[in-house]
PDB file of N, CA and C in Angstrom:
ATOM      1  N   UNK A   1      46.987 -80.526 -80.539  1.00  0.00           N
ATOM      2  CA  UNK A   1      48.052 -80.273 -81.473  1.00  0.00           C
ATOM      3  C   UNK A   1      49.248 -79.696 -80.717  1.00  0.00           C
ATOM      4  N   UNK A   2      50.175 -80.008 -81.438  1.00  0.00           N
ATOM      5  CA  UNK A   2      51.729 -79.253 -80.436  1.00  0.00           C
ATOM      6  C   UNK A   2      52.377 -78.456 -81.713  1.00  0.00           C
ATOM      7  N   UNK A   3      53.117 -77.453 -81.676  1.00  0.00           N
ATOM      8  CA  UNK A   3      53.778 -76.093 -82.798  1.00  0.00           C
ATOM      9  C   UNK A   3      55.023 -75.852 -82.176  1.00  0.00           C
ATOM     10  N   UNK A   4      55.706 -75.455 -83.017  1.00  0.00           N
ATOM     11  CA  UNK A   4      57.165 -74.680 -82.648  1.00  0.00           C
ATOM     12  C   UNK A   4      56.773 -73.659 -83.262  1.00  0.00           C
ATOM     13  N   UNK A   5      57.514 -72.583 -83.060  1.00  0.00           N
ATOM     14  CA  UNK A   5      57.698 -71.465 -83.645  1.00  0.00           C
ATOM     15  C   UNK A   5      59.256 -71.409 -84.033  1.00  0.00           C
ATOM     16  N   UNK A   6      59.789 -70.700 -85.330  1.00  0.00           N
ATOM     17  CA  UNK A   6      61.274 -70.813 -85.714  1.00  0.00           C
ATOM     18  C   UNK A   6      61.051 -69.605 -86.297  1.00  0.00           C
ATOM     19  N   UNK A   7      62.411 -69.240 -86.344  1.00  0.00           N
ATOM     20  CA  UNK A   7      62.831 -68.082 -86.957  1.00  0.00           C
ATOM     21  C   UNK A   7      64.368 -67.990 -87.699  1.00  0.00           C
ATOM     22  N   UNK A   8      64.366 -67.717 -89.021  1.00  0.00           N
ATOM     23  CA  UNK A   8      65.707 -68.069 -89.385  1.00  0.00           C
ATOM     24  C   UNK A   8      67.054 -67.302 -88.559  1.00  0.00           C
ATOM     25  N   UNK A   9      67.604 -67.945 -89.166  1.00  0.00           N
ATOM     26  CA  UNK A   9      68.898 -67.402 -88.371  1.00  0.00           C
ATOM     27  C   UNK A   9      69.952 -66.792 -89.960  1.00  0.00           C
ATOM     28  N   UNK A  10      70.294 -65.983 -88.825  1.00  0.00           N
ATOM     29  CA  UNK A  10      71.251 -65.138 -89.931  1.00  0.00           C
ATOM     30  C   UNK A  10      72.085 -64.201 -88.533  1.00  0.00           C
ATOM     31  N   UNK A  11      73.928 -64.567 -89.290  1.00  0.00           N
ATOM     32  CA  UNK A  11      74.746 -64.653 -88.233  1.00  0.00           C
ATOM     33  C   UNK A  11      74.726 -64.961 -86.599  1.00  0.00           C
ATOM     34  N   UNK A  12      73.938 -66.259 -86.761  1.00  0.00           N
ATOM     35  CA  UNK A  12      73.906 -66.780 -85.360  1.00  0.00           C
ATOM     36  C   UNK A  12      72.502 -66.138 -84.887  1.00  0.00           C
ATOM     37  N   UNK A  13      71.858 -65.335 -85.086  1.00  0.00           N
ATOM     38  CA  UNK A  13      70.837 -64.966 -84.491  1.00  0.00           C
ATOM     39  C   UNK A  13      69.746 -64.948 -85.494  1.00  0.00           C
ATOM     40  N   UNK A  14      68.080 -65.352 -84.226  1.00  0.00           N
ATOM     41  CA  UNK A  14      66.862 -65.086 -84.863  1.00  0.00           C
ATOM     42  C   UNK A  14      66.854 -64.146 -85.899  1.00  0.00           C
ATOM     43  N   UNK A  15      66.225 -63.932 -86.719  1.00  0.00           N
ATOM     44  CA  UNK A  15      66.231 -62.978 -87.437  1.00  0.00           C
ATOM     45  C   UNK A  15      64.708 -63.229 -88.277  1.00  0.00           C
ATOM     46  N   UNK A  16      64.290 -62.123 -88.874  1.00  0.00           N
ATOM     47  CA  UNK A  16      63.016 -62.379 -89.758  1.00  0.00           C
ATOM     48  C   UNK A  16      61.808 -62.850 -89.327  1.00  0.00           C
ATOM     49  N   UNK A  17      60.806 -63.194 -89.842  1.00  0.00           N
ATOM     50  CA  UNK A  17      59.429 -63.158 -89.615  1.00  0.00           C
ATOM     51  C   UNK A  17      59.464 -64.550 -88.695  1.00  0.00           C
ATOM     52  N   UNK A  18      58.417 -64.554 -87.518  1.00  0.00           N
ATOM     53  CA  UNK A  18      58.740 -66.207 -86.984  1.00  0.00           C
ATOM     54  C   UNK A  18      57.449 -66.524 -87.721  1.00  0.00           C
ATOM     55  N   UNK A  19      57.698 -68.130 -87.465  1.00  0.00           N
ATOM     56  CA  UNK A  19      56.643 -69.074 -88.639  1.00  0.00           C
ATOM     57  C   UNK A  19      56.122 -70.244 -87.486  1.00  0.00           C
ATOM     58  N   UNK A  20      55.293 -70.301 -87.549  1.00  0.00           N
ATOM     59  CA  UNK A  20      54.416 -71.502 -86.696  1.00  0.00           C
ATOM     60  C   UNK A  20      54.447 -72.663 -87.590  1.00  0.00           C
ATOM     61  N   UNK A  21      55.037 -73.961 -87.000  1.00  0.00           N
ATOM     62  CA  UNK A  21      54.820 -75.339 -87.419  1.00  0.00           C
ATOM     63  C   UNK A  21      54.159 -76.172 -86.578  1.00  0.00           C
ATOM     64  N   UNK A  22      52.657 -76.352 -86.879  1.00  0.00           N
ATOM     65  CA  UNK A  22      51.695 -77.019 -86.395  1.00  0.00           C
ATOM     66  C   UNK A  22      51.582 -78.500 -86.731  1.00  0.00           C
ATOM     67  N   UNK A  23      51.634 -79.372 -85.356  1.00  0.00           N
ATOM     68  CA  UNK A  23      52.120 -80.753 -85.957  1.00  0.00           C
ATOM     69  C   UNK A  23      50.846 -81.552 -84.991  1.00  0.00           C
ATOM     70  N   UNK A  24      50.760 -83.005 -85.213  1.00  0.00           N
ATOM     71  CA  UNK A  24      50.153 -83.870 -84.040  1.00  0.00           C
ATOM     72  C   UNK A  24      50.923 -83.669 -83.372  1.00  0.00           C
ATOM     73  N   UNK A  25      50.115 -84.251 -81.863  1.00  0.00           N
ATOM     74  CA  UNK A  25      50.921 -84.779 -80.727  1.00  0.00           C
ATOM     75  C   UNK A  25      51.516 -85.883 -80.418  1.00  0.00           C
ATOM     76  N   UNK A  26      51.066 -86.738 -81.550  1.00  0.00           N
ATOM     77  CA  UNK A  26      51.939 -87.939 -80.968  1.00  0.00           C
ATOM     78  C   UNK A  26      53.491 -88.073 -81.487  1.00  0.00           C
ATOM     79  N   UNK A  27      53.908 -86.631 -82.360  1.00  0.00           N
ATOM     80  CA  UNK A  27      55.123 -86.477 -83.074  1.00  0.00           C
ATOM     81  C   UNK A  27      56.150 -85.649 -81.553  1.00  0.00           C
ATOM     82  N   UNK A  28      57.201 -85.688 -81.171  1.00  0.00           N
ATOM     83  CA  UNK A  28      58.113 -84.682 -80.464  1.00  0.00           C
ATOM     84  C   UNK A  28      58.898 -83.452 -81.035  1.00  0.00           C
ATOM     85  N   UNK A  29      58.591 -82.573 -80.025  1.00  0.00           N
ATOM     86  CA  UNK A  29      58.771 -81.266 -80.513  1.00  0.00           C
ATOM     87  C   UNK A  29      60.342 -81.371 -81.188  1.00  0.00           C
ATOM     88  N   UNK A  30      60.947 -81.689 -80.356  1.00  0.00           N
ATOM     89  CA  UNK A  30      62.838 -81.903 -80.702  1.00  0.00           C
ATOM     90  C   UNK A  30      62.610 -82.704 -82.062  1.00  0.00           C
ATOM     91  N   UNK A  31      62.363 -83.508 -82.735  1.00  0.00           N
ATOM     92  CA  UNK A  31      62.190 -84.277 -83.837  1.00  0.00           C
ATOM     93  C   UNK A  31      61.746 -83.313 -84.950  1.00  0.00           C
ATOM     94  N   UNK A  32      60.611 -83.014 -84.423  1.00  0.00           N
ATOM     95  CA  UNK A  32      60.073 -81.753 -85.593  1.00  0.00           C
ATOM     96  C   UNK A  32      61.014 -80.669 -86.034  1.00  0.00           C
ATOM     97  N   UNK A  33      61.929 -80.300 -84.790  1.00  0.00           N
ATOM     98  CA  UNK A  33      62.231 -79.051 -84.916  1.00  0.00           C
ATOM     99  C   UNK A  33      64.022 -79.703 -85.659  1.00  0.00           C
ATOM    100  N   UNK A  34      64.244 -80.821 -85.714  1.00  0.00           N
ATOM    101  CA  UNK A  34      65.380 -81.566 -86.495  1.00  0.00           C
ATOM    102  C   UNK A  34      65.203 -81.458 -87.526  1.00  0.00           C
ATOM    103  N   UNK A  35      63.886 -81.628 -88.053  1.00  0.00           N
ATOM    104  CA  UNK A  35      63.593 -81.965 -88.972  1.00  0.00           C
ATOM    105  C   UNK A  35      63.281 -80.528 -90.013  1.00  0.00           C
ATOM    106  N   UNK A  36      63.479 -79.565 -89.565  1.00  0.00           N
ATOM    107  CA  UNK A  36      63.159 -77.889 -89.966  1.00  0.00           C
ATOM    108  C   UNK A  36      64.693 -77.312 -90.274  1.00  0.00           C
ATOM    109  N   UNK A  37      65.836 -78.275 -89.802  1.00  0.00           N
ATOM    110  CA  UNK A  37      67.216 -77.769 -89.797  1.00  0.00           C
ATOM    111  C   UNK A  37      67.997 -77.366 -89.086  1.00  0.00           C
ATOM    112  N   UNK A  38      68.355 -77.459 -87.932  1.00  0.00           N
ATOM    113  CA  UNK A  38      68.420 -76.792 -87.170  1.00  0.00           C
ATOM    114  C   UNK A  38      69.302 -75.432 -87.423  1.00  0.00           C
ATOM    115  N   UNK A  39      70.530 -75.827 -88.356  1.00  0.00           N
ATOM    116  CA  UNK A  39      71.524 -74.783 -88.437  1.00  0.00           C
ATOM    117  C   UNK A  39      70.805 -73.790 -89.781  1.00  0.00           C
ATOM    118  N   UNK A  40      69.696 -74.054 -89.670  1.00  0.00           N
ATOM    119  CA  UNK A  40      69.010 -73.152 -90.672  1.00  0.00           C
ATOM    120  C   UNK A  40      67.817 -72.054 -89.756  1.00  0.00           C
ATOM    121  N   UNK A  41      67.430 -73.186 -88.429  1.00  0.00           N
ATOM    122  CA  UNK A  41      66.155 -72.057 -87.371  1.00  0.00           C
ATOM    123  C   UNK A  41      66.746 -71.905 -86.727  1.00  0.00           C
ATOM    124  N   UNK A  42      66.561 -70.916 -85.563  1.00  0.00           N
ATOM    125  CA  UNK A  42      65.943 -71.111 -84.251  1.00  0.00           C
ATOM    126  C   UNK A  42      64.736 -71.230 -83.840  1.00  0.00           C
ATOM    127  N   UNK A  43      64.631 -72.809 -82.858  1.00  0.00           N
ATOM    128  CA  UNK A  43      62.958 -72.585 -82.077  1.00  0.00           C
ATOM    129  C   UNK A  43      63.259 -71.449 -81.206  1.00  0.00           C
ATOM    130  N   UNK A  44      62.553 -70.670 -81.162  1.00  0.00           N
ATOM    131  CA  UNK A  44      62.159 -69.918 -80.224  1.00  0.00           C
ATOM    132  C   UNK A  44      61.160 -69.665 -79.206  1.00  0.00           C
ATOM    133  N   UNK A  45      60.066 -70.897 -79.404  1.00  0.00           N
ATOM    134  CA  UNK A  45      58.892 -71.403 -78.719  1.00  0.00           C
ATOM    135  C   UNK A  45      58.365 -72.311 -79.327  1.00  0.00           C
ATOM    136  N   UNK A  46      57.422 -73.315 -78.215  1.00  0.00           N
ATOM    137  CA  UNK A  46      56.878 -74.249 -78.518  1.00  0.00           C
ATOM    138  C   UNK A  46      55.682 -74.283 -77.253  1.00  0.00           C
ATOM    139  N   UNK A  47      54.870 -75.619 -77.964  1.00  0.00           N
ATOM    140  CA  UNK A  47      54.037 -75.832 -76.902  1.00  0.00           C
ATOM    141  C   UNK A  47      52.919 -76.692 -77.457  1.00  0.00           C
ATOM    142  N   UNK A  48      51.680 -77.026 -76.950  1.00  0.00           N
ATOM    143  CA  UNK A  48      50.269 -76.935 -77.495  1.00  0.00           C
ATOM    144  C   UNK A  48      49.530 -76.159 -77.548  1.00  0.00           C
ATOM    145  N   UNK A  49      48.416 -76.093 -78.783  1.00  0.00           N
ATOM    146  CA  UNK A  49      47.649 -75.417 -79.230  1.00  0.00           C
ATOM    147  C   UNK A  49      46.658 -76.106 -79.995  1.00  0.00           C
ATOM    148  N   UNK A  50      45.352 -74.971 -79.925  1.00  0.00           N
ATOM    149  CA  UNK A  50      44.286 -75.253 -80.464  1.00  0.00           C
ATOM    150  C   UNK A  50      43.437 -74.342 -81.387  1.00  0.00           C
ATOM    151  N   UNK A  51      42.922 -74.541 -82.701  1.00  0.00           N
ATOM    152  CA  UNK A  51      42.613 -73.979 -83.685  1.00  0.00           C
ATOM    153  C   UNK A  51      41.363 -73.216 -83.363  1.00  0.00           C
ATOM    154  N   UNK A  52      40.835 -73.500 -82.837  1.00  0.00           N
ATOM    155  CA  UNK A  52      39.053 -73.032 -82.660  1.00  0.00           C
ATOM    156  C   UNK A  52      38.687 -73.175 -80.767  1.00  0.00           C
ATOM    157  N   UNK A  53      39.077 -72.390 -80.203  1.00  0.00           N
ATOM    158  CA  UNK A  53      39.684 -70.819 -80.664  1.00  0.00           C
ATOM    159  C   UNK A  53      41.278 -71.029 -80.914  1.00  0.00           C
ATOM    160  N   UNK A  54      41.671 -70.499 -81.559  1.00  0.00           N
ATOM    161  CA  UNK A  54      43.133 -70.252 -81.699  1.00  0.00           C
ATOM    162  C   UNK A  54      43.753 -70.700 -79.842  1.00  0.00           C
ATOM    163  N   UNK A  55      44.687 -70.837 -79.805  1.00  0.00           N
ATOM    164  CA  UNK A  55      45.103 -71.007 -77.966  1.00  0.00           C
ATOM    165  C   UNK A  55      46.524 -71.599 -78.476  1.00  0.00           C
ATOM    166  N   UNK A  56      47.722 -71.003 -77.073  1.00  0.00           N
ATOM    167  CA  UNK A  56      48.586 -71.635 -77.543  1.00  0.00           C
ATOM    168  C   UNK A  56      48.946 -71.869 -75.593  1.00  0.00           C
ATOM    169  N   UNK A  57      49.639 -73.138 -75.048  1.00  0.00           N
ATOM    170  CA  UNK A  57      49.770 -72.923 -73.764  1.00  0.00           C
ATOM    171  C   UNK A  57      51.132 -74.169 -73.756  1.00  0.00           C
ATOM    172  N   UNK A  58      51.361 -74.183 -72.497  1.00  0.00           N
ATOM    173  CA  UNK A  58      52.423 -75.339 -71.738  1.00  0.00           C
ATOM    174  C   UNK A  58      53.540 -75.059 -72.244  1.00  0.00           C
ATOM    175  N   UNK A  59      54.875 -76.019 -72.539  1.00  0.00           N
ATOM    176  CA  UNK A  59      55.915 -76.187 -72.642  1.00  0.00           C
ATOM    177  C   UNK A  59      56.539 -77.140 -73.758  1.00  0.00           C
ATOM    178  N   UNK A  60      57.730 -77.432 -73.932  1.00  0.00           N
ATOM    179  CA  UNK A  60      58.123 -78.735 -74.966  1.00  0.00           C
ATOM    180  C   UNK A  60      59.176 -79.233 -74.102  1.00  0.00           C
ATOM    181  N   UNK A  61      58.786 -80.170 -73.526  1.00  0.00           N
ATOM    182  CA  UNK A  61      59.746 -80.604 -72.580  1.00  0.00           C
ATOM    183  C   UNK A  61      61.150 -81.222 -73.324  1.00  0.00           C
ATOM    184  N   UNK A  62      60.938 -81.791 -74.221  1.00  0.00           N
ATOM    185  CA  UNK A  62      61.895 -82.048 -75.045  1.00  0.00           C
ATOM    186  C   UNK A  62      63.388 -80.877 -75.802  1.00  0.00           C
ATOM    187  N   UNK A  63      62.625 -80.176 -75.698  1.00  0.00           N
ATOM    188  CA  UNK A  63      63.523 -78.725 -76.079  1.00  0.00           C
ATOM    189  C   UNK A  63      63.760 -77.535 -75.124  1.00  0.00           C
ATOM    190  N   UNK A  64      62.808 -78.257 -74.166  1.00  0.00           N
ATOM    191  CA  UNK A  64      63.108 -77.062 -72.439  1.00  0.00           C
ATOM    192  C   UNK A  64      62.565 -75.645 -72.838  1.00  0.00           C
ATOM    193  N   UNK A  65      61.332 -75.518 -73.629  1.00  0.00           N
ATOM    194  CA  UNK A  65      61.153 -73.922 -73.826  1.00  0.00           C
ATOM    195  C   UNK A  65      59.564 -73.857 -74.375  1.00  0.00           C
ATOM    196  N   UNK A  66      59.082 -72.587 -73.983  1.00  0.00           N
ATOM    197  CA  UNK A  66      57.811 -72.513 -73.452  1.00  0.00           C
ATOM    198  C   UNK A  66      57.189 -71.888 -74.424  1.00  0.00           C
ATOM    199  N   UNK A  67      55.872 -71.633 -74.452  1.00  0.00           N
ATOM    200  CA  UNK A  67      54.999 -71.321 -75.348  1.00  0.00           C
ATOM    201  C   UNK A  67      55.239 -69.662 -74.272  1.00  0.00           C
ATOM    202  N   UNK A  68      54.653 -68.568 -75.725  1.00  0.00           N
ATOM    203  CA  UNK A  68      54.365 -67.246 -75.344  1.00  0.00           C
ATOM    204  C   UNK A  68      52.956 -66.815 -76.092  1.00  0.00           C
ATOM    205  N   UNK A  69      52.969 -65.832 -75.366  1.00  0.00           N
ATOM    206  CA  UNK A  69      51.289 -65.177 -75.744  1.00  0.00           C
ATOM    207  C   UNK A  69      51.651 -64.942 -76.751  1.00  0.00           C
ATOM    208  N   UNK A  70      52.553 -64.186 -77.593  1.00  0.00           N
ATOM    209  CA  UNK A  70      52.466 -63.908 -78.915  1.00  0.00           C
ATOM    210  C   UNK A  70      52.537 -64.978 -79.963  1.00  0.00           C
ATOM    211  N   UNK A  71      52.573 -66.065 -79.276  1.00  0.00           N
ATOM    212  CA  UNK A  71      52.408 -67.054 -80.586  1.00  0.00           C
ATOM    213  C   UNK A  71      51.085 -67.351 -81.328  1.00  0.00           C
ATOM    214  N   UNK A  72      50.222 -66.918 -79.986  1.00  0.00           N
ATOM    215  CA  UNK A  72      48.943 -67.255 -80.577  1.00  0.00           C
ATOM    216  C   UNK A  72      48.692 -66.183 -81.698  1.00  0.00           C
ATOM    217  N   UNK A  73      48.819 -65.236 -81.895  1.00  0.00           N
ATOM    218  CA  UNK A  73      48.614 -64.692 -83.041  1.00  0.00           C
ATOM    219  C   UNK A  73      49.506 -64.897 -84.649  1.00  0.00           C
ATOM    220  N   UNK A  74      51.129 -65.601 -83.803  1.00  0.00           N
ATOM    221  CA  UNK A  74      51.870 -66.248 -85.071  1.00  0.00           C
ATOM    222  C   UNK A  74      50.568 -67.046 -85.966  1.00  0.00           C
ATOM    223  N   UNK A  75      50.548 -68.344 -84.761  1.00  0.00           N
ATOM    224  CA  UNK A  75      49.576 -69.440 -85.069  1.00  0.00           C
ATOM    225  C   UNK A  75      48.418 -68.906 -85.833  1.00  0.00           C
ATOM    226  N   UNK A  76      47.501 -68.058 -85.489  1.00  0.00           N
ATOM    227  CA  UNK A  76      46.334 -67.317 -86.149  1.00  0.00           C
ATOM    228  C   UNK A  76      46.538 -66.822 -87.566  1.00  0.00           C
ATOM    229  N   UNK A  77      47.878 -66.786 -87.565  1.00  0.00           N
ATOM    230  CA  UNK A  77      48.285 -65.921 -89.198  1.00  0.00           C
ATOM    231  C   UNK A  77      48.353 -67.089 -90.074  1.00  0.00           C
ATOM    232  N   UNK A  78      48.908 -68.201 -89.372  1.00  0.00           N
ATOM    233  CA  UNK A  78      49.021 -69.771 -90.151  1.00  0.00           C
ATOM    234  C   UNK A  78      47.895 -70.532 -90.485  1.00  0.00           C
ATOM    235  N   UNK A  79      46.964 -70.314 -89.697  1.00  0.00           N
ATOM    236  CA  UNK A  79      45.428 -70.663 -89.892  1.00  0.00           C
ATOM    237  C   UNK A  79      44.878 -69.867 -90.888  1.00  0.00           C
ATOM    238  N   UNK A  80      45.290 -68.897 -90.700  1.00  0.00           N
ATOM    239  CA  UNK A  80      44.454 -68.275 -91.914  1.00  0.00           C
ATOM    240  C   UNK A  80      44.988 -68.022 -93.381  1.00  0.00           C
ATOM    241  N   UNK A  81      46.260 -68.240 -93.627  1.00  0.00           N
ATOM    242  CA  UNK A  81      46.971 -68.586 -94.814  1.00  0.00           C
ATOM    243  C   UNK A  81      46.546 -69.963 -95.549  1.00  0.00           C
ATOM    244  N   UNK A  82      46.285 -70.944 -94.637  1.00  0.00           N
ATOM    245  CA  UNK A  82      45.698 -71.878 -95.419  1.00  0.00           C
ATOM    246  C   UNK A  82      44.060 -71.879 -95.549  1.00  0.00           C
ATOM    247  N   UNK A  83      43.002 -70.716 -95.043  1.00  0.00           N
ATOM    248  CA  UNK A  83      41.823 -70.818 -95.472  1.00  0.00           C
ATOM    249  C   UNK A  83      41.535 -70.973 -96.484  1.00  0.00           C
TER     250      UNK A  83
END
């Protein structure tokens, strides 16, 4: 699976809770993250990941920006909202 992470924006900057969007891989991160608004997010990370165990790693080459350790627990909060 591949995720962005976004965070709204308010006056030009991140702002507010970030939100994990967990997608296939055969979709591109830049597409997904078009498709979220742009003048409404910021990505602020991306990458692949995996549900069981939670894991988030690599890059989105498409958007030039990297996965962080704290996403995996974004991601974990998103998994478990839809249990």
């Amino acid at each position: 699976m591949k995720y962005i992470i976004v965070q709204a924006l308010k006056a030009g900057k991140p702002s507010g809770p970030p939100r994990a969007i967990v997608f296939d891989e055969g979709l591109i991160h830049s597409e997904v993250a078009k498709c979220q608004g742009v003048r409404k997010y910021a990505v602020v990370s991306a990458g692949f990941c995996s549900a069981f165990p939670v894991d988030a790693w690599g890059r989105s080459e498409s958007l030039k920006i990297e996965a962080r350790p704290e996403d995996i627990e974004i991601i974990r909060s998103l998994l478990s909202e839809d249990a």
